[in-house]
C-alpha atoms as a PDB file:
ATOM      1  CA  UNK A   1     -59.635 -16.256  29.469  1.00  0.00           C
ATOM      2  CA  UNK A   2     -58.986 -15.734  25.519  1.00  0.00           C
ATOM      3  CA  UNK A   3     -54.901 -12.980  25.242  1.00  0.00           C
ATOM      4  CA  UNK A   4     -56.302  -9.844  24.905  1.00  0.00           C
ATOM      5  CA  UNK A   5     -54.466  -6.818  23.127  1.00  0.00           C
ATOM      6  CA  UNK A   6     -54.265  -3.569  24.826  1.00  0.00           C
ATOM      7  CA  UNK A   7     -53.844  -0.821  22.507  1.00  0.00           C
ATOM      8  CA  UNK A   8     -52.333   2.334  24.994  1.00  0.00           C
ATOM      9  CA  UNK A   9     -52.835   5.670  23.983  1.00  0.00           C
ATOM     10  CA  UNK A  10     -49.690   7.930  23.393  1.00  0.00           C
ATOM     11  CA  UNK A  11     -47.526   8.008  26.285  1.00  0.00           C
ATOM     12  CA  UNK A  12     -45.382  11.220  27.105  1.00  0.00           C
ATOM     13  CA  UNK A  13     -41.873  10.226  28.912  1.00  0.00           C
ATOM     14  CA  UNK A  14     -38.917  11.794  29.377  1.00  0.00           C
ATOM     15  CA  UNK A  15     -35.185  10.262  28.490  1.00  0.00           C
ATOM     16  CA  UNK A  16     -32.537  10.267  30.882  1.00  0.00           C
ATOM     17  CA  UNK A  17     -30.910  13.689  29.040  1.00  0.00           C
ATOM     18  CA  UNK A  18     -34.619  15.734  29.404  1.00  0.00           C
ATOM     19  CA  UNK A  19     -35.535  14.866  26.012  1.00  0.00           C
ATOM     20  CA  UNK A  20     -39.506  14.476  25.795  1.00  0.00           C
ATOM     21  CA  UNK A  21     -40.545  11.874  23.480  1.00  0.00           C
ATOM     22  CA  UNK A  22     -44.291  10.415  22.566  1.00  0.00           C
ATOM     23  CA  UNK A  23     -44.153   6.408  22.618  1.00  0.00           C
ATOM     24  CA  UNK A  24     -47.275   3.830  22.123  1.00  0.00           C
ATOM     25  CA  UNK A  25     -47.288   0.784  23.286  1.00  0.00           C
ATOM     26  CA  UNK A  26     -49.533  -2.924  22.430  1.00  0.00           C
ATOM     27  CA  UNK A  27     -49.933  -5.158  25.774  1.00  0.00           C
ATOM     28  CA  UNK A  28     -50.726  -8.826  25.329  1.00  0.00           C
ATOM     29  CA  UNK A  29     -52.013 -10.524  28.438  1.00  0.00           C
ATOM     30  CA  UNK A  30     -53.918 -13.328  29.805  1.00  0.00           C
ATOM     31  CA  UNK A  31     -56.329 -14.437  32.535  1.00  0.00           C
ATOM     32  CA  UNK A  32     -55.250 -17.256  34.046  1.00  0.00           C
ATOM     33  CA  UNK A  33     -57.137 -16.785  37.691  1.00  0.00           C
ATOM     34  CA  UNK A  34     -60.246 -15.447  36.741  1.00  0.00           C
ATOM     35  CA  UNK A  35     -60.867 -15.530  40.663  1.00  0.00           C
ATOM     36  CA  UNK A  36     -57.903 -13.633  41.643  1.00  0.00           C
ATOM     37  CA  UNK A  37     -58.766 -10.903  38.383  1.00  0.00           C
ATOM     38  CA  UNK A  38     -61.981 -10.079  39.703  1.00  0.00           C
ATOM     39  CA  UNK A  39     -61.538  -9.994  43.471  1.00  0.00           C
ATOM     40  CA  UNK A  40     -57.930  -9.158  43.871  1.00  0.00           C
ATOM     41  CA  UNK A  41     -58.090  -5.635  41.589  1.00  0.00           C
ATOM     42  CA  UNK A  42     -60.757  -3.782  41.502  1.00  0.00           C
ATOM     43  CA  UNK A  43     -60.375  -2.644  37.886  1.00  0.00           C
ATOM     44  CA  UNK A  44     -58.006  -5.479  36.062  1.00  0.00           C
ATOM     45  CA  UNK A  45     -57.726  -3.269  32.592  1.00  0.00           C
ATOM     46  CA  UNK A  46     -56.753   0.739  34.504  1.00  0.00           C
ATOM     47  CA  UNK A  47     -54.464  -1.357  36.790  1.00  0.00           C
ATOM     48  CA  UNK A  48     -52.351  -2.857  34.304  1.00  0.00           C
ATOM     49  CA  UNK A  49     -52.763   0.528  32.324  1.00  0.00           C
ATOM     50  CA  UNK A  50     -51.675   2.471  35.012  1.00  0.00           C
ATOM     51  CA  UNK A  51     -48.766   0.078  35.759  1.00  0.00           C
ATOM     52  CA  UNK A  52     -47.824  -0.030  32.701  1.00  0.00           C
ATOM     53  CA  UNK A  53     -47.410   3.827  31.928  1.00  0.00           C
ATOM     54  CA  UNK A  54     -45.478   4.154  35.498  1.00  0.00           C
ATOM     55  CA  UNK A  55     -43.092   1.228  34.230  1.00  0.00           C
ATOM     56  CA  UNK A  56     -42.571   2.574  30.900  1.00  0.00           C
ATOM     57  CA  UNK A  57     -41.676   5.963  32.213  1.00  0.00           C
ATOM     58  CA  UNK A  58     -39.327   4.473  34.432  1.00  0.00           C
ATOM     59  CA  UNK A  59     -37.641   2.329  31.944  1.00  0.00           C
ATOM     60  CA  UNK A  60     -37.127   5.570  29.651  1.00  0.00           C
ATOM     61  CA  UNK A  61     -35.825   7.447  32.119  1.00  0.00           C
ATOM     62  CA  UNK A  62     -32.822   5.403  32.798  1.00  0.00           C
ATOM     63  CA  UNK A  63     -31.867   5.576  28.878  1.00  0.00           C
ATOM     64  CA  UNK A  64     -30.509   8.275  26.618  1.00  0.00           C
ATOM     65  CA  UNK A  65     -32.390   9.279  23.207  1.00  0.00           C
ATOM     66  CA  UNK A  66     -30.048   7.548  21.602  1.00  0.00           C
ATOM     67  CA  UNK A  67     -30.419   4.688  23.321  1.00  0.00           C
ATOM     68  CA  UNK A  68     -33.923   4.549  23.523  1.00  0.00           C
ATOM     69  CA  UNK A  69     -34.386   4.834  19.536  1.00  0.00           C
ATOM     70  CA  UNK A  70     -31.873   1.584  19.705  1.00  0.00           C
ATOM     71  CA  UNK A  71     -32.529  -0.218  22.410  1.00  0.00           C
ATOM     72  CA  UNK A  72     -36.525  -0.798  21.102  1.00  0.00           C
ATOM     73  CA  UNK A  73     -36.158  -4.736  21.391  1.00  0.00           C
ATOM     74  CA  UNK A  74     -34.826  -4.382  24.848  1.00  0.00           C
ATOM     75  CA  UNK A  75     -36.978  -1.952  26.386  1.00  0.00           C
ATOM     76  CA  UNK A  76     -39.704  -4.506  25.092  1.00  0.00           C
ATOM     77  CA  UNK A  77     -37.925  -7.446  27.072  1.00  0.00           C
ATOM     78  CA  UNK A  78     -37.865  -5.801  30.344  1.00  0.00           C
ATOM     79  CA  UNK A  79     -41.350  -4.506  30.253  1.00  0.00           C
ATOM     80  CA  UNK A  80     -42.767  -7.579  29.529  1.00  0.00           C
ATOM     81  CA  UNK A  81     -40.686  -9.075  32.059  1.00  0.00           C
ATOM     82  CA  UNK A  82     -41.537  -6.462  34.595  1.00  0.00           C
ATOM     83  CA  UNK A  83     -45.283  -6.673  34.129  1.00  0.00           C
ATOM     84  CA  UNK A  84     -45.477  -9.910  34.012  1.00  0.00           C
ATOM     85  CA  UNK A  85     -44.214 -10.118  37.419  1.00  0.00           C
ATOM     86  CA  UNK A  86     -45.856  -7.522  39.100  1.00  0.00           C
ATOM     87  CA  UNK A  87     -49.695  -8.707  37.277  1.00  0.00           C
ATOM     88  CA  UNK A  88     -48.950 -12.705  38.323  1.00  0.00           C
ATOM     89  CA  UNK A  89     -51.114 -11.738  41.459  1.00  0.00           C
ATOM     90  CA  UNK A  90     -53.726 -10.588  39.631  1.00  0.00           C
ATOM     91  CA  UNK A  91     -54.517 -14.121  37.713  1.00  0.00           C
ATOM     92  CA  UNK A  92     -52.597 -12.057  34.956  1.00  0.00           C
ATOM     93  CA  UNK A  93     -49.916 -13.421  32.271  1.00  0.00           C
ATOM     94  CA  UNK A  94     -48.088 -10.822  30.540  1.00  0.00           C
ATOM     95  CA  UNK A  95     -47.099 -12.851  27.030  1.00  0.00           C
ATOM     96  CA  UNK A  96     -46.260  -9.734  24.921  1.00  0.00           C
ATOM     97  CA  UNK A  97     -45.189  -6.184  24.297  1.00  0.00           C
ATOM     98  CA  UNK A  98     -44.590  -3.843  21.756  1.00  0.00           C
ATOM     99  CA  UNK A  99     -43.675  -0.470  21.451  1.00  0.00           C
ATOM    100  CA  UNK A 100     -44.977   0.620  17.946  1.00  0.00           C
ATOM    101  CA  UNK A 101     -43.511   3.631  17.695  1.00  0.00           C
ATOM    102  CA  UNK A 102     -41.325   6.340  19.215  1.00  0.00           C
ATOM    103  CA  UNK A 103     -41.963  10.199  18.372  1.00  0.00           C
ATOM    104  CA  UNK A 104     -39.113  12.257  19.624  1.00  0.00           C
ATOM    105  CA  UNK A 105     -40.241  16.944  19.158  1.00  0.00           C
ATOM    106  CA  UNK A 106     -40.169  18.305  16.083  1.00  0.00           C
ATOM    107  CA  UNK A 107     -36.840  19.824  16.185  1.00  0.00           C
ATOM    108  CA  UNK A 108     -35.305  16.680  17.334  1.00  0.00           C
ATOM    109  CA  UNK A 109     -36.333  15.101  14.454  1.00  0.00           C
ATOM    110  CA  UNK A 110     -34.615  17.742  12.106  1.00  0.00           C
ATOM    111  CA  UNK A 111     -31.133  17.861  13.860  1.00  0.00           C
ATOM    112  CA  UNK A 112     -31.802  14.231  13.729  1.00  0.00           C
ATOM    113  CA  UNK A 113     -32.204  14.328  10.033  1.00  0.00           C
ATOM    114  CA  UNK A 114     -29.815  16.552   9.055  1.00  0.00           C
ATOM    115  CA  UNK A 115     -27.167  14.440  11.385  1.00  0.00           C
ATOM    116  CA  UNK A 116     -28.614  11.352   8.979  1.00  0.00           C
ATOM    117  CA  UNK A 117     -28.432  13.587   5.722  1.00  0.00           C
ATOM    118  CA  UNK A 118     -24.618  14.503   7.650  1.00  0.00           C
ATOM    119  CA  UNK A 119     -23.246  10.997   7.794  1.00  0.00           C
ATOM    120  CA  UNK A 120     -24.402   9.854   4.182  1.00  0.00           C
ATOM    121  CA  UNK A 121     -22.783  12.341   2.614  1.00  0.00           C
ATOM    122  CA  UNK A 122     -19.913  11.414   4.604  1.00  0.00           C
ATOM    123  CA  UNK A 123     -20.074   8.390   3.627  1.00  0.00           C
ATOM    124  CA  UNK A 124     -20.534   9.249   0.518  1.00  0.00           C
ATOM    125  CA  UNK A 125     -17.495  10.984  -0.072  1.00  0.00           C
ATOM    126  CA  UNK A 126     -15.483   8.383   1.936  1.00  0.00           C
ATOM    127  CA  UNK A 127     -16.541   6.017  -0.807  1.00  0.00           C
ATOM    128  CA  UNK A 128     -15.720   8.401  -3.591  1.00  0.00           C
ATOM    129  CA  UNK A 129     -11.991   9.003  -2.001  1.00  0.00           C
ATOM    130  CA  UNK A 130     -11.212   5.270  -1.384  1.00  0.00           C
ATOM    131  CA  UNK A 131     -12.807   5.200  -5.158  1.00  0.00           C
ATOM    132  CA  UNK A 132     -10.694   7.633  -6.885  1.00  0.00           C
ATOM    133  CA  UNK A 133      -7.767   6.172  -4.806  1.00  0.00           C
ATOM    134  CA  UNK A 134      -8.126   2.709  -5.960  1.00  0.00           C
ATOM    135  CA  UNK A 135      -8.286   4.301  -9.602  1.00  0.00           C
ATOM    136  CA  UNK A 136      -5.000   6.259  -9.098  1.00  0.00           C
ATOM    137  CA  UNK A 137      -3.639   2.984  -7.532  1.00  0.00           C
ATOM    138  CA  UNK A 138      -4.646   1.099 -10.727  1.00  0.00           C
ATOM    139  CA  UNK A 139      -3.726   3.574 -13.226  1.00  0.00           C
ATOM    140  CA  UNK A 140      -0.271   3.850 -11.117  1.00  0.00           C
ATOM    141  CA  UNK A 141       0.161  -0.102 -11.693  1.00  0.00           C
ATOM    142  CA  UNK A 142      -0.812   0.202 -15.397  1.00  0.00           C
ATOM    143  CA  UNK A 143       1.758   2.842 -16.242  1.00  0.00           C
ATOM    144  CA  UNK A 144       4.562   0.907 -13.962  1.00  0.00           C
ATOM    145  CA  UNK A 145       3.664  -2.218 -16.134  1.00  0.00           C
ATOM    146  CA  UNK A 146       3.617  -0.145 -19.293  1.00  0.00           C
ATOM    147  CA  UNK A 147       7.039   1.263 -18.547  1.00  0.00           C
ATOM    148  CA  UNK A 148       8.498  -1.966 -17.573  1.00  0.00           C
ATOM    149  CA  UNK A 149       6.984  -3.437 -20.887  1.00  0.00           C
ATOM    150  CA  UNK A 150       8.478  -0.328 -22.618  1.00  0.00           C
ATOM    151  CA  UNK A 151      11.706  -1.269 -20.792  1.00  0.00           C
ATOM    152  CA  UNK A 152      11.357  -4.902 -22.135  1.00  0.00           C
ATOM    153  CA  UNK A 153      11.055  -4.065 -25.091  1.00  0.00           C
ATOM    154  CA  UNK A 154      13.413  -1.213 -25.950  1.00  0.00           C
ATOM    155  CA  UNK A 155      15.819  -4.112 -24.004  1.00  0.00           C
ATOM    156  CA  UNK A 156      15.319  -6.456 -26.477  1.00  0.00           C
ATOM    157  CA  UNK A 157      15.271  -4.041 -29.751  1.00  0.00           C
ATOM    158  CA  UNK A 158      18.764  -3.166 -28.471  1.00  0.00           C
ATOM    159  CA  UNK A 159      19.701  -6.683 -28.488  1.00  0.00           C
ATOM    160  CA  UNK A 160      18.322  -7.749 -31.640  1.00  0.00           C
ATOM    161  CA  UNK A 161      20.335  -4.332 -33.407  1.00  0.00           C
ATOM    162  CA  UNK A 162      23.255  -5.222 -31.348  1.00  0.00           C
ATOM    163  CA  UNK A 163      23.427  -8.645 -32.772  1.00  0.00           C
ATOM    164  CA  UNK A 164      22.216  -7.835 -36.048  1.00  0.00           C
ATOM    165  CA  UNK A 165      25.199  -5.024 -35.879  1.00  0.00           C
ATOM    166  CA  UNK A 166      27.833  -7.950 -34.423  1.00  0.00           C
ATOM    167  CA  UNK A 167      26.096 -10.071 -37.388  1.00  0.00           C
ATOM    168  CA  UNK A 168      26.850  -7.686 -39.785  1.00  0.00           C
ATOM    169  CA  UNK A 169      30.555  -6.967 -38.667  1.00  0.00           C
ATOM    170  CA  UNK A 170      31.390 -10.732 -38.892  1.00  0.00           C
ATOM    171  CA  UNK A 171      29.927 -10.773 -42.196  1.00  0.00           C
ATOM    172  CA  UNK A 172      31.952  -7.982 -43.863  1.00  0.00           C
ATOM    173  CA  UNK A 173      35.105  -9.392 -42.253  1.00  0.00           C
ATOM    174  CA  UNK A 174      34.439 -12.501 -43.663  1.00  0.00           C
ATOM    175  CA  UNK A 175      33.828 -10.822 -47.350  1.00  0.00           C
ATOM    176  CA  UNK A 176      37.216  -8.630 -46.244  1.00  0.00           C
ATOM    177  CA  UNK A 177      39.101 -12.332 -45.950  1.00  0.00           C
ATOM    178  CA  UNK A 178      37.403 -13.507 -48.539  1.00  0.00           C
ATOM    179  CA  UNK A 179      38.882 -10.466 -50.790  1.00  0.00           C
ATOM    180  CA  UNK A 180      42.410 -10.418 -49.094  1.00  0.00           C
ATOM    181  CA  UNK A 181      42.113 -14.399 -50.062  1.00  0.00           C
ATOM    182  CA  UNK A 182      41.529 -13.848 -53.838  1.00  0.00           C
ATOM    183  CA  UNK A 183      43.914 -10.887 -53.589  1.00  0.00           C
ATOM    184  CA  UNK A 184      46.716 -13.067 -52.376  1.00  0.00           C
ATOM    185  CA  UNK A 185      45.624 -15.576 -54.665  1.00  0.00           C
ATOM    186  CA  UNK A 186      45.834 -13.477 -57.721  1.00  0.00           C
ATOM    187  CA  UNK A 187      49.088 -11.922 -56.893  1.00  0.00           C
ATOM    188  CA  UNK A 188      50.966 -15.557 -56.724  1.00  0.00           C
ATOM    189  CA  UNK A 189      49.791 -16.139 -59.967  1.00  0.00           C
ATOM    190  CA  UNK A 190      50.473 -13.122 -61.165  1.00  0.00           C
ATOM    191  CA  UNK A 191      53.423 -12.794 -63.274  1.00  0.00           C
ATOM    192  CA  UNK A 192      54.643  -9.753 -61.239  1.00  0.00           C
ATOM    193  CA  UNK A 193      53.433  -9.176 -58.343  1.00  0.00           C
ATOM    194  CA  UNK A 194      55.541  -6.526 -57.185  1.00  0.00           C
ATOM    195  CA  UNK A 195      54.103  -4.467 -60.012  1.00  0.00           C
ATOM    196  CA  UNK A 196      50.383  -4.834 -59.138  1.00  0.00           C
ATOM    197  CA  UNK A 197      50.919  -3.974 -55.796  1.00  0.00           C
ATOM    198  CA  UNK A 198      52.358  -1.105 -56.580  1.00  0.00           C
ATOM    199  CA  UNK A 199      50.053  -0.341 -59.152  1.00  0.00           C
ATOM    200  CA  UNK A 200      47.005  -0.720 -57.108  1.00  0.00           C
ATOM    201  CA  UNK A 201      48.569   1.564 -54.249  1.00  0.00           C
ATOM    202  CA  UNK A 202      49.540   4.230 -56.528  1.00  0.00           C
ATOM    203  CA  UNK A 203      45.940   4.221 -57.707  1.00  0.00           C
ATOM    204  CA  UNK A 204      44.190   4.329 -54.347  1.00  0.00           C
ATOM    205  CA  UNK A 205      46.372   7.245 -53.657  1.00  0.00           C
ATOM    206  CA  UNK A 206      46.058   8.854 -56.806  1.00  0.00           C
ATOM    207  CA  UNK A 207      41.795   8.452 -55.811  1.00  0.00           C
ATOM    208  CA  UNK A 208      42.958  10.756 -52.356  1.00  0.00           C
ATOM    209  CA  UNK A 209      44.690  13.520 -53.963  1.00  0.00           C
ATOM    210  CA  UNK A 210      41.869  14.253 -56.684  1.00  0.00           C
ATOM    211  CA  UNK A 211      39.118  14.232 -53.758  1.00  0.00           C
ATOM    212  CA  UNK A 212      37.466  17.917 -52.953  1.00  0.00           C
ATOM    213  CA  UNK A 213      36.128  20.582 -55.516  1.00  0.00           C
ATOM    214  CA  UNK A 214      39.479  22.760 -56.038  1.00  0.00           C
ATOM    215  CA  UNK A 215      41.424  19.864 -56.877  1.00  0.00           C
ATOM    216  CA  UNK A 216      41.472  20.417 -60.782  1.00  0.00           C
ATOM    217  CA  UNK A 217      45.047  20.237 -61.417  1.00  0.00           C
ATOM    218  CA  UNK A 218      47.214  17.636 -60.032  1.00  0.00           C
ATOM    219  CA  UNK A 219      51.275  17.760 -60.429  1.00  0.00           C
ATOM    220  CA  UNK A 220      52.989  14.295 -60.564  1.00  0.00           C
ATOM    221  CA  UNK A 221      56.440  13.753 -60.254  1.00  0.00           C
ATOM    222  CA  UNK A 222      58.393  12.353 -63.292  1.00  0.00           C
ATOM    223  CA  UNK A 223      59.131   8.959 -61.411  1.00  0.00           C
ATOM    224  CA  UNK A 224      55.481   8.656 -61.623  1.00  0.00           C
ATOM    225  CA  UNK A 225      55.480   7.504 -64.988  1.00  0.00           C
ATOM    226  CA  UNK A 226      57.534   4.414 -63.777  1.00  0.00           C
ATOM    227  CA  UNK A 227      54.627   3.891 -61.709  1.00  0.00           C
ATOM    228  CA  UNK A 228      52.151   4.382 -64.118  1.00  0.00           C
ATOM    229  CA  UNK A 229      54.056   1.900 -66.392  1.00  0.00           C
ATOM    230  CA  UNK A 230      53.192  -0.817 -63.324  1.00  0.00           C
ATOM    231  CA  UNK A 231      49.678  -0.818 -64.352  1.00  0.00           C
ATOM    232  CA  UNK A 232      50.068  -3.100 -66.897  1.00  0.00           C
ATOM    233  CA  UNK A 233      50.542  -5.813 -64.267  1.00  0.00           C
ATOM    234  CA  UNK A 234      47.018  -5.699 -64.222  1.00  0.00           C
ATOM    235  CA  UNK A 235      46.796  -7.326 -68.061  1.00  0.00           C
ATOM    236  CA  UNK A 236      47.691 -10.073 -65.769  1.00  0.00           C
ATOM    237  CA  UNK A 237      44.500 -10.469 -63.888  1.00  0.00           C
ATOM    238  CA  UNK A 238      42.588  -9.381 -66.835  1.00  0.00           C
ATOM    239  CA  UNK A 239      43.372 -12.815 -68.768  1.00  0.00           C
ATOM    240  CA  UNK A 240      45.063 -10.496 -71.271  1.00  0.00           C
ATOM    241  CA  UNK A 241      42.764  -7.635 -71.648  1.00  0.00           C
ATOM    242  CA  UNK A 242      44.400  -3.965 -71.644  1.00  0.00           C
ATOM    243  CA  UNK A 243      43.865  -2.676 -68.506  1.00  0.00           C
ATOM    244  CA  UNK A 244      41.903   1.131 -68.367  1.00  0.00           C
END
């Protein structure tokens, strides 16, 4: 009255699509009416062999390839549950069964294989495109932030020069009061200030008309010399010294 294991020789069904396929099978089982197992069957061990190659077939028939190389766990459910039921007048407890393996032909094995070898390098490349497009999305992101950075910065250079430019401007209009200040200074304390005006706009003239390479000779008027005789308002600002 000790479960027994039933090791079943190779088994050839047919799927529901006419696809042969090889399957064995482990039964676990138990007497639990010894009386009923030896007068109620005449052989306990070919009947449940028998029933259990008829069920099998049956159970594969209804299922796809497919489904049968999935469905492993279920086909081992109903089975069980199947047997169990139909050996429970026998003094018979099905506890257990396994299919241990499933051989489909040869050449359904290769087209099965190469489908396999199909969809991994499938996936394969699916991974490498979402790869190389999560690199182009990065190195998209990295130039946008480079170029705003670039922006940022060229933003703020052009700041710092415009102030450094407004800066500068305030500075030499500030040295240009400053000189128009001690100009204006000088000439009220200049003796004659009429005369050094003159004098010094004579002079930046003069400075105009000698300017280029042909200008070697230069012809004055004669009132010039009344002019000329203004820059000695300039002994003035000197503190006395002959101005040159």
């Amino acid at each position: 009255m000790r479960e027994t294991v039933y090791d079943f020789p190779r088994q050839n069904v047919i799927t529901r699509d006419n696809v042969g396929i090889q399957i064995n099978a482990l039964l676990y089982f138990q007497i639990t009416n010894p009386q009923d197992a030896a007068y109620k069957v005449e052989s306990l061990p070919t009947a449940i062999e028998k029933l259990t190659q008829t069920t099998l077939r049956n159970l594969i028939g209804e299922m796809d390839l497919d489904q049968t190389l999935t469905s492993r766990e279920t086909i081992n459910t109903r089975l069980r549950d199947i047997l169990d039921s139909a050996t429970d007048k026998w003094g018979v407890k099905v506890t257990r069964v396994e299919l241990q393996d499933i051989t489909p032909p040869a050449a359904i094995q290769e087209a099965m294989e190469k489908q396999m070898k199909a969809e991994r390098d499938r996936r394969a490349m699916v991974t490498e495109a979402e790869g190389t497009k999560k690199a182009q999305i990065l190195k998209a992101e990295a130039i946008r932030e480079s170029e705003i950075k670039k922006a940022e910065g060229m933003k703020q250079a052009a700041i710092l020069e415009a102030e450094g430019q407004a800066e500068a401007k305030i500075k030499v209009a500030q040295a240009e009061a400053e000189a128009v200040k001690i100009v204006a200074t000088t000439v009220a304390q200049s003796s004659n200030p009429a005369s050094y005006m003159i004098s010094m706009k004579y002079i930046e003239a003069l400075e105009k008309m000698t300017e280029g390479k042909d200008n070697k000779i230069i012809y004055m008027p004669y009132e010039a010399s009344n002019v000329l005789g203004a820059v000695a308002a300039l002994k003035d600002l000197t503190g006395g010294a002959p101005a040159k």
